[in-house]
Protein backbone atom coordinates (compact mmCIF):
# COMPACT_ATOMS: atom_id res chain seq x y z
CA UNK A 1 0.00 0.00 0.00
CA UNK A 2 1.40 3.25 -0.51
CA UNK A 3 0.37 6.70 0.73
CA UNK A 4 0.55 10.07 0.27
CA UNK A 5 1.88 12.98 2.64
CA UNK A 6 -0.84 15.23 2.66
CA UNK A 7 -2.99 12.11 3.16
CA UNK A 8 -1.01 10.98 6.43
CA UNK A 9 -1.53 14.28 7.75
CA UNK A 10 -5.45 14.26 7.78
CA UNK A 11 -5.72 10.69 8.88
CA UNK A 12 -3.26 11.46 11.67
CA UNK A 13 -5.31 14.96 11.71
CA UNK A 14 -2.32 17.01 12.67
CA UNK A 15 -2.72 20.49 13.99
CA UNK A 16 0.53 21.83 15.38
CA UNK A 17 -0.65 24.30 17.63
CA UNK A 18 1.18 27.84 17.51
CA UNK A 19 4.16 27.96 19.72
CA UNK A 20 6.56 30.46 21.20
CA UNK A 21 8.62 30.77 23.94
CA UNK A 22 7.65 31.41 27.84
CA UNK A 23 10.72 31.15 29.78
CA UNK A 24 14.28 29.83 29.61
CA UNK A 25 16.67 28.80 32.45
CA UNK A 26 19.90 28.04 31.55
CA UNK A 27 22.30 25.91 33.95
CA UNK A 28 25.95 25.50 33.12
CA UNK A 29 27.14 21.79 32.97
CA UNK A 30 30.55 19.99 32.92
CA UNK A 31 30.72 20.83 28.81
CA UNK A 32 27.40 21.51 27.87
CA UNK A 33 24.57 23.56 28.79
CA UNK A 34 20.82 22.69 30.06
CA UNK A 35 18.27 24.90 29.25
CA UNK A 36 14.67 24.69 31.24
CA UNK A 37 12.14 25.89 29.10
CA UNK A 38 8.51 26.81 29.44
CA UNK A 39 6.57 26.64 25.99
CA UNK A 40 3.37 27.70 25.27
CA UNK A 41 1.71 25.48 23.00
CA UNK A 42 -1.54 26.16 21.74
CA UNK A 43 -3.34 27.41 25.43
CA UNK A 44 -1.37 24.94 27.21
CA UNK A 45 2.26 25.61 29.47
CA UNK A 46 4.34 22.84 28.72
CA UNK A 47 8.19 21.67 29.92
CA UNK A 48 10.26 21.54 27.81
CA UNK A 49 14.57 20.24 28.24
CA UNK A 50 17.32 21.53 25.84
CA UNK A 51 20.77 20.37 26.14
CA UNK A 52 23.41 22.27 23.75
CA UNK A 53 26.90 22.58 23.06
CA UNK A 54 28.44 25.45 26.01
CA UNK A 55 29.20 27.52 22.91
CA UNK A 56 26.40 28.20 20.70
CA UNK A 57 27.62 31.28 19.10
CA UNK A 58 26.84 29.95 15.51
CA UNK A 59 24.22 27.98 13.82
CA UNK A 60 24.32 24.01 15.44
CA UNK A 61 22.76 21.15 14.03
CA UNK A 62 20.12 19.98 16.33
CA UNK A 63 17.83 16.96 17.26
CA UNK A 64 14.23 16.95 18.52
CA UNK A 65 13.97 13.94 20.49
CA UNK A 66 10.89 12.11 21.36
CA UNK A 67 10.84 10.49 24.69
CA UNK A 68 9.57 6.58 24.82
CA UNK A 69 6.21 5.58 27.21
CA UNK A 70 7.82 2.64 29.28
CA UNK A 71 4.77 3.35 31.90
CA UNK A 72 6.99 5.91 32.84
CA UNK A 73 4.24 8.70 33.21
CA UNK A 74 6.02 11.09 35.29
CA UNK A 75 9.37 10.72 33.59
CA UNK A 76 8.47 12.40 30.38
CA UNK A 77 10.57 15.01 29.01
CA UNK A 78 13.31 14.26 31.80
CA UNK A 79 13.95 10.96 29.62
CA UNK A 80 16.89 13.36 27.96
CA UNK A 81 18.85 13.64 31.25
CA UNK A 82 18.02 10.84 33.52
CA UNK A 83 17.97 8.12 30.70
CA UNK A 84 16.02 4.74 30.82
CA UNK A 85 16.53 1.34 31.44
CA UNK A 86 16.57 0.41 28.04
CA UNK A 87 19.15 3.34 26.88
CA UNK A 88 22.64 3.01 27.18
CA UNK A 89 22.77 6.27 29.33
CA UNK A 90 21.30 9.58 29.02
CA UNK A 91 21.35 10.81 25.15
CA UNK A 92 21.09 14.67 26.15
CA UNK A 93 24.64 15.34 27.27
CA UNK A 94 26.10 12.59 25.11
CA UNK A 95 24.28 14.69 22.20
CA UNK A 96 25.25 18.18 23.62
CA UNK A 97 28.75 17.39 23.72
CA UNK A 98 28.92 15.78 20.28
CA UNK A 99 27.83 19.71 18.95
CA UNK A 100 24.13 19.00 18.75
CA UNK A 101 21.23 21.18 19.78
CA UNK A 102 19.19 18.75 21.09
CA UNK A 103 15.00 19.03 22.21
CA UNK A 104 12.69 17.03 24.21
CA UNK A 105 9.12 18.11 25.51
CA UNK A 106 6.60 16.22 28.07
CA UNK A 107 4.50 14.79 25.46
CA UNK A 108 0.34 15.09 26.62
CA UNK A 109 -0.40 12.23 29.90
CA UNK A 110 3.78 12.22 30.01
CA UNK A 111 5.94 14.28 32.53
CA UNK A 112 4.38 17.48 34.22
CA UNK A 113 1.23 16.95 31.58
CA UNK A 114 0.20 13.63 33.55
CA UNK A 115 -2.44 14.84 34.82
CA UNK A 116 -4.81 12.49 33.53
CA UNK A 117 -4.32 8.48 32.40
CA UNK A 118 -3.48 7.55 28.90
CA UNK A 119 -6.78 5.55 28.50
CA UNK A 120 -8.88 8.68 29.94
CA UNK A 121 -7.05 10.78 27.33
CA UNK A 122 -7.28 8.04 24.66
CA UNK A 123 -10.57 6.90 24.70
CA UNK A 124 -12.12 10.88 25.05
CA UNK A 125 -10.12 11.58 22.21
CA UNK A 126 -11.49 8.12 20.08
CA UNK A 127 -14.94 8.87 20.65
CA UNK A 128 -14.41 12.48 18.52
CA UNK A 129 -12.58 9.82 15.66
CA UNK A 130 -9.46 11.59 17.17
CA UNK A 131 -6.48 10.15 18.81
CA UNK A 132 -3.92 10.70 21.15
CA UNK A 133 -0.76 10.23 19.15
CA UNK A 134 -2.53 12.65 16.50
CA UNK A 135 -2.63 15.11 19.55
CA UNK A 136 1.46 14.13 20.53
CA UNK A 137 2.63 14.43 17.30
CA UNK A 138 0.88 17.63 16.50
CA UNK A 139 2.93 19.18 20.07
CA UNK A 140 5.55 17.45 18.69
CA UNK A 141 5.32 19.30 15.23
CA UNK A 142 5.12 22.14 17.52
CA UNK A 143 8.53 21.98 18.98
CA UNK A 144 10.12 21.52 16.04
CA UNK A 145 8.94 25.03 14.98
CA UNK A 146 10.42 26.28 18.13
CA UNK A 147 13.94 24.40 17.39
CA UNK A 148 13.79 25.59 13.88
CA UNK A 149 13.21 28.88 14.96
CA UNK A 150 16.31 29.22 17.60
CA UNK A 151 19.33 31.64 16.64
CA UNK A 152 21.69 28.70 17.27
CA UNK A 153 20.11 26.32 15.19
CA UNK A 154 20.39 25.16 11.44
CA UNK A 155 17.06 24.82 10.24
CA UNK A 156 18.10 22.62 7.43
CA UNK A 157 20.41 20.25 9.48
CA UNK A 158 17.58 19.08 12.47
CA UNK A 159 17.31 15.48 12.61
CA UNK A 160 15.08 13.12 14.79
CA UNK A 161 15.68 10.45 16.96
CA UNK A 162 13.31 8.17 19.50
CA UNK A 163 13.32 5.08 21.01
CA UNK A 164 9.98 2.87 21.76
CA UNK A 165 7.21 5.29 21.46
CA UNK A 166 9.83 7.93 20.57
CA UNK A 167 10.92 6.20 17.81
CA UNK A 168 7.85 6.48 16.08
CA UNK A 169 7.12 10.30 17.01
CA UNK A 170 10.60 10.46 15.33
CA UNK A 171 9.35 8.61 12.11
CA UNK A 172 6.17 9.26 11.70
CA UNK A 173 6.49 12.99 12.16
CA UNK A 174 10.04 12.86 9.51
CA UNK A 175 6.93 11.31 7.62
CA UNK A 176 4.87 14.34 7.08
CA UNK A 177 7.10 16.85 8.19
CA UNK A 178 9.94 17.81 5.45
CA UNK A 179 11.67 20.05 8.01
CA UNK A 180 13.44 16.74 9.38
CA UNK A 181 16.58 16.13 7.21
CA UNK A 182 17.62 12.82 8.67
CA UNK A 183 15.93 10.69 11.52
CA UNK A 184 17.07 7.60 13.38
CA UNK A 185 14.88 5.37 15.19
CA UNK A 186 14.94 2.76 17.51
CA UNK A 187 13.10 -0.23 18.53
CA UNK A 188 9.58 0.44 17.35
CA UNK A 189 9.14 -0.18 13.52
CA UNK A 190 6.76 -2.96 12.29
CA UNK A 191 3.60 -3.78 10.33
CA UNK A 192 0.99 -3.13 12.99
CA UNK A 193 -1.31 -5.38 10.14
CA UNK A 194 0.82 -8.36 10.86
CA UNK A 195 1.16 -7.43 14.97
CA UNK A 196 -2.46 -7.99 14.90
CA UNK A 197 -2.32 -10.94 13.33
CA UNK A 198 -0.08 -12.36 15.82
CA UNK A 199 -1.69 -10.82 18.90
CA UNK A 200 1.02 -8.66 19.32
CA UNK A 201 -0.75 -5.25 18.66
CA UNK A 202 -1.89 -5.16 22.32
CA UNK A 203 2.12 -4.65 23.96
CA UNK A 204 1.64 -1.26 22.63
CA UNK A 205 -0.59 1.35 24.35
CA UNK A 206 -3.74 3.00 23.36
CA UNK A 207 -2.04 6.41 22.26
CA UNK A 208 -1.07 4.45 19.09
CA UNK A 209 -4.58 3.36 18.15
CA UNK A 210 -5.65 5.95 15.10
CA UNK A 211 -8.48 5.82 13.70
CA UNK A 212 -9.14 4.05 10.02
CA UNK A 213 -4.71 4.55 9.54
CA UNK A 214 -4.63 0.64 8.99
CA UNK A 215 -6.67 0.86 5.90
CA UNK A 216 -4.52 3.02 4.15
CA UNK A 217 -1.06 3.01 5.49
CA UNK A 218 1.11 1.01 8.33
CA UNK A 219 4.72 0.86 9.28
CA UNK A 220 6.97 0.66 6.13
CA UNK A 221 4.70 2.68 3.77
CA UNK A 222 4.74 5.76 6.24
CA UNK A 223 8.53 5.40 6.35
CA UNK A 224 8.58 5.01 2.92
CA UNK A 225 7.34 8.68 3.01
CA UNK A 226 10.90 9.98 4.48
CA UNK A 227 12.83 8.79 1.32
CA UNK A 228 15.14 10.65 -0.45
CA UNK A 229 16.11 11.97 3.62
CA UNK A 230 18.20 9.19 5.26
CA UNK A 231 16.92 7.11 7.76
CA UNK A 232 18.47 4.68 10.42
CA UNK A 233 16.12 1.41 11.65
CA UNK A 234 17.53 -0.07 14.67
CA UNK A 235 15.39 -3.28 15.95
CA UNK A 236 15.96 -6.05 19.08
CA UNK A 237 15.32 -9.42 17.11
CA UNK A 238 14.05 -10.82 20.20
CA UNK A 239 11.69 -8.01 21.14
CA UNK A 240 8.00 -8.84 21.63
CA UNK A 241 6.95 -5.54 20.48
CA UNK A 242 8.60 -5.64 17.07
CA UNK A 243 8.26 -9.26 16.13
CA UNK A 244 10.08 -10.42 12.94
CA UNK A 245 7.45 -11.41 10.73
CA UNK A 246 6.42 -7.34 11.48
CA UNK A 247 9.43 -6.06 10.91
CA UNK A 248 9.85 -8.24 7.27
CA UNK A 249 6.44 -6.75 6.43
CA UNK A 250 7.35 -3.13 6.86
CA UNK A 251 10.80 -3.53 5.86
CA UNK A 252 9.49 -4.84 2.40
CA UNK A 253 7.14 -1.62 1.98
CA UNK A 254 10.26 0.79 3.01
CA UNK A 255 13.15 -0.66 0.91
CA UNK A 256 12.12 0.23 -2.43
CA UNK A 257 11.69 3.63 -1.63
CA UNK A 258 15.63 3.67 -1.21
CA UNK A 259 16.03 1.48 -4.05
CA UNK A 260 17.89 4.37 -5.99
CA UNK A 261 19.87 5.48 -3.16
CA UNK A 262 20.57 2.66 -0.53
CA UNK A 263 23.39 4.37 0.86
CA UNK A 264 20.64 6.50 2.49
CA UNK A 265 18.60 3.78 4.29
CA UNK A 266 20.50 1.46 6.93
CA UNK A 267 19.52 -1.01 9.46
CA UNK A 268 21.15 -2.13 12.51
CA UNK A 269 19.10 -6.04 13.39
CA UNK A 270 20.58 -7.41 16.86
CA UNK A 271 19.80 -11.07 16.99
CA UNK A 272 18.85 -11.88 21.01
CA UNK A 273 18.15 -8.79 21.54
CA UNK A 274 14.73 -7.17 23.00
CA UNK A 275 13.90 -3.67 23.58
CA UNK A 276 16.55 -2.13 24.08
CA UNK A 277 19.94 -0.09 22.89
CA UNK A 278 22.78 -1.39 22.21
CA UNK A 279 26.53 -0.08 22.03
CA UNK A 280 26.31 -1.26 18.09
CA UNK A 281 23.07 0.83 17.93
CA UNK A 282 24.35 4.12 19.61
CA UNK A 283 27.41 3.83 17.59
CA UNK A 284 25.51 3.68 14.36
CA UNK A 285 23.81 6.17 15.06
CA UNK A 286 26.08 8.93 16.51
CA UNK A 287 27.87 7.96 12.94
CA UNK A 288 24.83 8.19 11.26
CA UNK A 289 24.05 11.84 12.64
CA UNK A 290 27.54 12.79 12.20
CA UNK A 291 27.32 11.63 8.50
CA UNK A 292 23.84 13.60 7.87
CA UNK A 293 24.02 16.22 9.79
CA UNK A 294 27.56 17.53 10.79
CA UNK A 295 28.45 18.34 7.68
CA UNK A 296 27.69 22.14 6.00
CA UNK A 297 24.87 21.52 4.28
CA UNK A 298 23.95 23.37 0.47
């Protein structure tokens, strides 16, 4: 199946609300800096954490970074300094010191915004033939304006990267949104078709469920819509959330839209591995970023 960008967008009915800047706090670390920032997205204050090189006196490349679910309600944004059991270590200062700008915000029932559950969120937003990841990945639109927009950043060299529920904010939003010039992804691609088929479909929460998307689009055909941009796949073998017959589904819709330009699409496939990253992953893709992004671009 293939789709169309413009068509993603309305199924995922994106909305980005309008964003701009409340407050910044900016606290000095051992070779990079932490900003605190307030953003006002839409009618809502939300947190958002920047990490960046300590000198920022010229345009950076930068990376909005989604934050995984993990149950982790209250971790949210904080993801970026404090890390997760399934990361290596925390990606914000490892990111900051390797000269990117790097952005994370509490995504809606995540971090500060947990207010309410996922499923009372969800299931409000399903009866309006809404959903919640329509509503995350419209905030997360959002902060990619405000990265964009930054004096220190090079709004042609911002990439995206996720793990788990981050990775696909980082993909599906790459998807639709141009702005992204190279995303990397972790440990959350697969055809959602074949998940179902297997029983697998219900390891992932109800923020994923959208609406009518299965009818007209699924894992490998949205990130089929990032091609010519580069893209990095990373994937556990042995994780229950991604299982292989999934992955070989989606992977067969994606390839061919590299087929010209394969240097542009890698994977990194651990066998006996589950959901999580590995040295071989975070190497690949600090060389991926480095390879995309670093660079002057134009």
């Amino acid at each position: 199946m293939a789709i169309t960008r413009t068509r993603f967008r309305e199924l995922i009915g994106l909305a980005e609300p309008a964003v701009s800047l409340l407050s910044s706090r900016a606290e000095p670390m051992d070779g990079y800096v932490i900003e605190h920032l307030r953003l006002q997205l839409g009618d809502e204050d939300v947190r958002g954490i920047l990490t960046r090189p300590t000198d920022n006196s010229r345009r950076l490349p930068a990376i909005l970074y989604g934050h995984s679910h993990g149950g982790g309600y209250g971790i949210g944004a904080s993801e970026l300094l404090d890390g997760r059991e399934y990361l290596l270590d925390p990606l914000g200062p490892v990111f900051a010191r390797a000269g990117y700008v790097t952005l994370c915000i509490d995504m809606p029932v995540f971090g500060e915004r947990a207010t309410v559950s996922e499923s009372f969120a969800a299931k409000a937003l399903l009866w309006h033939g809404k959903s919640l990841f329509g509503q995350m990945l419209s905030d997360h639109a959002a902060a990619l304006t405000y990265l964009a927009g930054r004096d220190d950043v090079d709004p042609t060299r911002i990439g995206a990267f996720g793990i788990s529920m981050g990775c696909v904010l980082s993909y599906w939003l790459a998807a639709m949104d141009e702005r992204i010039a190279a995303v990397a992804h972790l440990c959350c691609f697969a055809d959602f078709r074949t998940m179902i088929e297997l029983g697998a479909h219900d390891g992932h929460g109800i923020y994923l469920t959208v609406p009518g998307l299965l009818t007209e689009a699924d894992g490998g055909s949205i990130a089929a819509l990032i091609a010519p941009r580069p893209q990095l796949v990373c994937l556990g073998e042995a994780d229950s959330l991604t299982p292989p017959a999934a992955v070989a589904r989606a992977w067969a819709e994606l390839e061919p839209a590299y087929a010209t330009m394969r240097d542009r699409l890698e994977r990194v496939s651990e066998a006996g591995i589950g959901h999580q990253e590995t040295p071989r992953m975070r190497e690949a893709m600090l060389a991926f970023f480095a390879t995309h992004l670093a660079p002057p671009m134009g």
